[in-house]
Protein backbone atom coordinates (compact mmCIF):
# COMPACT_ATOMS: atom_id res chain seq x y z
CA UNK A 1 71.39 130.63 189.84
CA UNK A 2 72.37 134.02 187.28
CA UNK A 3 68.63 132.76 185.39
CA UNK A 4 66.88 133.79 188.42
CA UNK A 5 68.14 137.55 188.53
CA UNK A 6 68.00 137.95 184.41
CA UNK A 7 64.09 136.59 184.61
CA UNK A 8 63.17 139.04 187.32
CA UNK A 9 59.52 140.68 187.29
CA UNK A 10 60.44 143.67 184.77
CA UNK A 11 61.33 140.57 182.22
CA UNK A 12 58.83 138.73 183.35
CA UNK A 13 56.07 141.89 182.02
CA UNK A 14 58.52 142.67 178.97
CA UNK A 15 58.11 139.20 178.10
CA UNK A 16 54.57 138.49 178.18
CA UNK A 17 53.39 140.77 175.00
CA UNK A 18 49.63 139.12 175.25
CA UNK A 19 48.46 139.33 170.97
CA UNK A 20 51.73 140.72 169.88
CA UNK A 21 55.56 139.03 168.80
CA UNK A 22 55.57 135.50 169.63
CA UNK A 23 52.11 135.73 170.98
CA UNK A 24 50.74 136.49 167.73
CA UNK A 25 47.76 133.96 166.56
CA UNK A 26 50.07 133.24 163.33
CA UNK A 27 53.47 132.96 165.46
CA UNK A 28 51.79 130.89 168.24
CA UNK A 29 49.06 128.65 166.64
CA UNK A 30 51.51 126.82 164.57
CA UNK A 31 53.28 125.86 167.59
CA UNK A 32 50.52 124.51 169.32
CA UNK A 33 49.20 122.30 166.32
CA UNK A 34 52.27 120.60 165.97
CA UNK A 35 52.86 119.88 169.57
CA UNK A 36 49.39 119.21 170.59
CA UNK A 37 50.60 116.22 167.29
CA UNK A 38 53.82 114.90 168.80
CA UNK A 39 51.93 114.93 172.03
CA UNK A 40 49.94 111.54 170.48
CA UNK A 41 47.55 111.55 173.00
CA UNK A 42 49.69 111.98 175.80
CA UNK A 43 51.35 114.12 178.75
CA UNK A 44 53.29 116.72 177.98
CA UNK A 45 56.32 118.53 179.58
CA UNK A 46 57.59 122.06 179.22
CA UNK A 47 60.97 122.87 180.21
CA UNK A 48 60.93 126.76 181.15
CA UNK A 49 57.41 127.16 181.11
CA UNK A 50 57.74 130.96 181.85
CA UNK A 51 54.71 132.38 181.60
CA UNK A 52 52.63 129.87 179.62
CA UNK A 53 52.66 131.26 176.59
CA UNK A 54 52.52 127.78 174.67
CA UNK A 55 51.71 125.39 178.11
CA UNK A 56 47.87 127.57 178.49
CA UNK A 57 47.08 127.47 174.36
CA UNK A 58 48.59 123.45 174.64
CA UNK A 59 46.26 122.60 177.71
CA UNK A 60 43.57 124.07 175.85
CA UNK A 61 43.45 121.76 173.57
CA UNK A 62 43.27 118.88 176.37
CA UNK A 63 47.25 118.23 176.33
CA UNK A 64 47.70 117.49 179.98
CA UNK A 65 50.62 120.10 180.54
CA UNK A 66 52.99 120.20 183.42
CA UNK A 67 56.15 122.92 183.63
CA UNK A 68 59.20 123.61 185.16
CA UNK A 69 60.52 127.12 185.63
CA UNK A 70 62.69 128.47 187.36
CA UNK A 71 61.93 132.34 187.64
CA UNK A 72 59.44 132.78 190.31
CA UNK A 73 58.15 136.24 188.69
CA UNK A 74 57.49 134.28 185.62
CA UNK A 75 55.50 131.74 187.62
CA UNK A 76 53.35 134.54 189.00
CA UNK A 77 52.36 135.42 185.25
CA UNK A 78 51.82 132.03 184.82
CA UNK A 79 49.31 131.81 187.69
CA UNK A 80 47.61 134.33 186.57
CA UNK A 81 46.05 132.23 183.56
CA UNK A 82 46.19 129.15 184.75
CA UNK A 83 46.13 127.22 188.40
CA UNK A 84 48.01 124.58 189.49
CA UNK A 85 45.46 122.05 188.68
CA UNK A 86 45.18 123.20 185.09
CA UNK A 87 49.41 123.18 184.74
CA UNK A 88 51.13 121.82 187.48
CA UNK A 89 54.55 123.65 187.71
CA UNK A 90 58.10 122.74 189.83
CA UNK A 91 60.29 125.10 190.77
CA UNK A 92 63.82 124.43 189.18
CA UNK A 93 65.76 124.11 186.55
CA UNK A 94 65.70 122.68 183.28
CA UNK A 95 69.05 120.30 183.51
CA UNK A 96 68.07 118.70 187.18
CA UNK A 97 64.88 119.29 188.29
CA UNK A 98 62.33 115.80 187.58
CA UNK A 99 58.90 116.08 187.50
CA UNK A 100 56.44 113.22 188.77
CA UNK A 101 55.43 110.55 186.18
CA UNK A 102 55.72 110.07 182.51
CA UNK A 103 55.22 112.02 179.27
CA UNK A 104 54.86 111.10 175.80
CA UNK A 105 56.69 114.62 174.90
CA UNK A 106 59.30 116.98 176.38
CA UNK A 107 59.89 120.18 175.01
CA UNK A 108 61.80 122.97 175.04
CA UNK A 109 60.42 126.71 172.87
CA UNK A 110 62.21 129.80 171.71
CA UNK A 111 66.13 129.21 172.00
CA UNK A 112 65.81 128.32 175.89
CA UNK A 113 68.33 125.49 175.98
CA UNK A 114 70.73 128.49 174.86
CA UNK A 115 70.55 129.47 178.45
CA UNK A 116 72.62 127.23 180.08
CA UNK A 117 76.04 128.21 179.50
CA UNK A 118 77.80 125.57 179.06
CA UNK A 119 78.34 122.28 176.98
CA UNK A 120 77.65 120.26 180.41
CA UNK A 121 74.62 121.56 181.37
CA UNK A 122 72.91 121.63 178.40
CA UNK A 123 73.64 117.45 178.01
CA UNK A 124 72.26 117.45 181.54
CA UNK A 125 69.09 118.70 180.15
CA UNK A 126 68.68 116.22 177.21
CA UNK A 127 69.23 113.54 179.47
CA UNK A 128 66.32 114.86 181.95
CA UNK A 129 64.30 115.15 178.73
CA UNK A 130 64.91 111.37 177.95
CA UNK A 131 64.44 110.24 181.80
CA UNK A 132 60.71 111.81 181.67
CA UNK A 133 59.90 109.91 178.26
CA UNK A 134 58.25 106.99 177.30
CA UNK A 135 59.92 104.58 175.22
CA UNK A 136 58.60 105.90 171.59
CA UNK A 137 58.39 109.92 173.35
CA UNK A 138 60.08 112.62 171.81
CA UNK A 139 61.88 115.62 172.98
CA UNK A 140 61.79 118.69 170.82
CA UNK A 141 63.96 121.96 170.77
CA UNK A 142 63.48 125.05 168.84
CA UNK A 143 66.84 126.86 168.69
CA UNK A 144 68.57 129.55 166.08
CA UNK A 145 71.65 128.99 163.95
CA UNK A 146 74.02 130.69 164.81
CA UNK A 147 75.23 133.77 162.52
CA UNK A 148 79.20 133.86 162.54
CA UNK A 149 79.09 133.58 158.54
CA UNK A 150 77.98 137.33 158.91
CA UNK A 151 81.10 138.21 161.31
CA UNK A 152 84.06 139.24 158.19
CA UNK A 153 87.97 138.80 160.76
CA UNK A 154 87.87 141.40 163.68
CA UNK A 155 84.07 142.37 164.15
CA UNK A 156 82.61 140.77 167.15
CA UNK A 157 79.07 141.56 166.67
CA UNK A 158 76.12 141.48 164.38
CA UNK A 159 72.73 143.53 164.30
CA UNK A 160 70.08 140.81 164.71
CA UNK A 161 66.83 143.59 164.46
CA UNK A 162 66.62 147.35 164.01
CA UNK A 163 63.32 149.14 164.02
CA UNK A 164 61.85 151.75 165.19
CA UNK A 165 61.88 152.32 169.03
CA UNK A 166 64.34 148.83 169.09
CA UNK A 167 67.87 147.94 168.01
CA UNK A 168 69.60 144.33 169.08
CA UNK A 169 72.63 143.21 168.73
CA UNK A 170 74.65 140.22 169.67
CA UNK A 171 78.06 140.09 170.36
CA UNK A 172 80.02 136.69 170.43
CA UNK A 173 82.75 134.72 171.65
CA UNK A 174 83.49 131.64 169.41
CA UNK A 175 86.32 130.21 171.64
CA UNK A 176 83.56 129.33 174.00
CA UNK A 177 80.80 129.50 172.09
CA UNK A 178 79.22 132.35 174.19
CA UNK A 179 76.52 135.46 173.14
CA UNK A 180 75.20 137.96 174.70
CA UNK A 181 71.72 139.51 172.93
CA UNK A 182 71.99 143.58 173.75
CA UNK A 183 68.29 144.58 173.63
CA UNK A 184 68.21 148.74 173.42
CA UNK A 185 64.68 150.21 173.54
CA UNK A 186 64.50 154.17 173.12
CA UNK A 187 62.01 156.51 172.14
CA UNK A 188 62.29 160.10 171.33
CA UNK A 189 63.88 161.18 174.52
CA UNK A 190 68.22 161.39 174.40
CA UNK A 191 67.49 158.28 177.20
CA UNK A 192 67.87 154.05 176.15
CA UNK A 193 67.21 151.57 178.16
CA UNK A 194 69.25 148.50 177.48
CA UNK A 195 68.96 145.12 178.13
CA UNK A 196 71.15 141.65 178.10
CA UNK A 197 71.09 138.12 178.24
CA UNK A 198 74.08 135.74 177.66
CA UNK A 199 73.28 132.30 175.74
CA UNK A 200 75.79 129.55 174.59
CA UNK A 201 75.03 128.83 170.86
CA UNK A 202 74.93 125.32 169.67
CA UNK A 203 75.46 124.13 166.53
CA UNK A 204 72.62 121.59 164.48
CA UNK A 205 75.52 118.81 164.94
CA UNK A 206 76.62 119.35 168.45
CA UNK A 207 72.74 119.12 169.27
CA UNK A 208 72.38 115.53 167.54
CA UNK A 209 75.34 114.60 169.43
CA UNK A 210 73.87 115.97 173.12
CA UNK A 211 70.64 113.82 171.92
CA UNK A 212 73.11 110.36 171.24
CA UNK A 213 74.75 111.17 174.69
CA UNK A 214 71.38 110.91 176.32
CA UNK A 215 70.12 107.92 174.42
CA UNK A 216 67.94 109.57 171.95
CA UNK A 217 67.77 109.51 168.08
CA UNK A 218 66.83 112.66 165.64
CA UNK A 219 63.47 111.77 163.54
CA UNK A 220 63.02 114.99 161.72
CA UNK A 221 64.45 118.60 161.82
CA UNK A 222 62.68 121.40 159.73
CA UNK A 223 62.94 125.24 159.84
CA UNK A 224 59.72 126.00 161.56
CA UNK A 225 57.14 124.74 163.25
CA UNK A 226 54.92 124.24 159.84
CA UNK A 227 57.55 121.96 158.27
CA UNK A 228 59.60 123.93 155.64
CA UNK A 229 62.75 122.04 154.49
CA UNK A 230 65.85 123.19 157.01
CA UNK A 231 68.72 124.23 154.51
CA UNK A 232 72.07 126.27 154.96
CA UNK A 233 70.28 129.11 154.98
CA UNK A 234 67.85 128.42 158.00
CA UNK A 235 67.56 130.64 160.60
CA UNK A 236 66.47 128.60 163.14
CA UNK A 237 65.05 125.38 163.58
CA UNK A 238 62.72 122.71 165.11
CA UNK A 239 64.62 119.65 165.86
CA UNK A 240 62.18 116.32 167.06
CA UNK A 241 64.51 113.58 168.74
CA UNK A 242 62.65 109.98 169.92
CA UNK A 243 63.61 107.87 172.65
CA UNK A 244 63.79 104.52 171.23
């Protein structure tokens, strides 16, 4: 699949930024605590696990964790903090591939469910959410909103981030709902170095709808992971849906 060759090992080092980004105590803790909550006591899953930046901090707190990932450089980070004991991991992707057992929680970090590319797919992957729960489990997303209100007739792109040494942009296609994040990293040479990844956006209401397709329900949705109210001018979000 195209996710293989865009998480090669040169993402796979960008990616893992150790104390810095979303590894940052304050970005990452507040993940943890409320997952390590939904989990209630149970197993959880991780759809594109990558390289364990929330599965390692989530076993740690005795979560039993198990992944699926599909980038094999990302595994190898992975491995590199944690065996296959600690977080059992299958090789696959997030729409099809079915792990072994149960889980009290599925979830799915960081916009990832953008990856799949099309309306279909990403269904397929709430429904393999709600196959691996237990009636009462929950499957959570964290996904942005997408910015069009910031795109006036004929401009097809918007800065997201500009600092220094770092510019992105995204450029977008609303007919099919299609992005593609341009990543440019320079320093004080004439020489870039750009990078790209293509997402399909989703909408807050299109996503309760996937979650009705696959027989789920939305509990809650707030902005972050700490719980502030989600309004119109959100971001992003953290969606929870339960399997009745």
């Amino acid at each position: 699949m195209w996710q293989e060759h865009l998480w090669d090992a040169d993402a796979a080092e960008r990616y893992d930024t150790t104390d810095s980004g979303m590894f940052a105590p304050e970005v990452l803790e507040p993940v943890v605590d409320r997952l390590a909550e939904l989990a209630a006591g149970g197993a959880a899953l991780e759809f594109a696990v990558g390289t364990g930046r929330v599965a390692v901090p989530l076993a740690g707190r005795g979560v039993p964790v198990t992944g699926i990932e599909l980038s094999r450089p990302m595994l190898a980070r992975l491995r590199e903090k944690a065996d296959e004991a600690t977080i059992p991991v299958l090789a696959g992707d997030m729409a099809t591939t079915v792990a072994p057992g149960e889980y009290t929680l599925v979830y799915l970090v960081y916009n990832t469910i953008s990856n799949l590319l099309t309306q279909s797919e990403q269904v397929a992957c709430f429904r393999n959410a709600a196959r691996h729960l237990t009636p009462g489990g929950r499957f959570v997303i964290e996904l942005w909103v997408p910015e069009l209100r910031r795109l006036p007739p004929g401009q097809p792109a918007t800065v997201f981030a500009s600092e220094p040494g770092y510019i992105g942009l995204d450029t977008y296609d609303p007919l099919r709902q299609h992005v593609v994040s341009h990543h440019f990293r320079f320093d004080d040479s004439r020489q870039a170095r750009l990078y790209r990844s293509p997402h399909r956006y989703i909408w807050p209401a299109e996503l309760d709808l996937m979650a009705q397709l696959a027989g789920l329900e939305l509990e809650n949705r707030h902005a972050d992971w700490r719980g502030t109210e989600f309004t119109a001018e959100s971001p992003s979000h953290v969606s929870v849906y339960r399997k009745p």
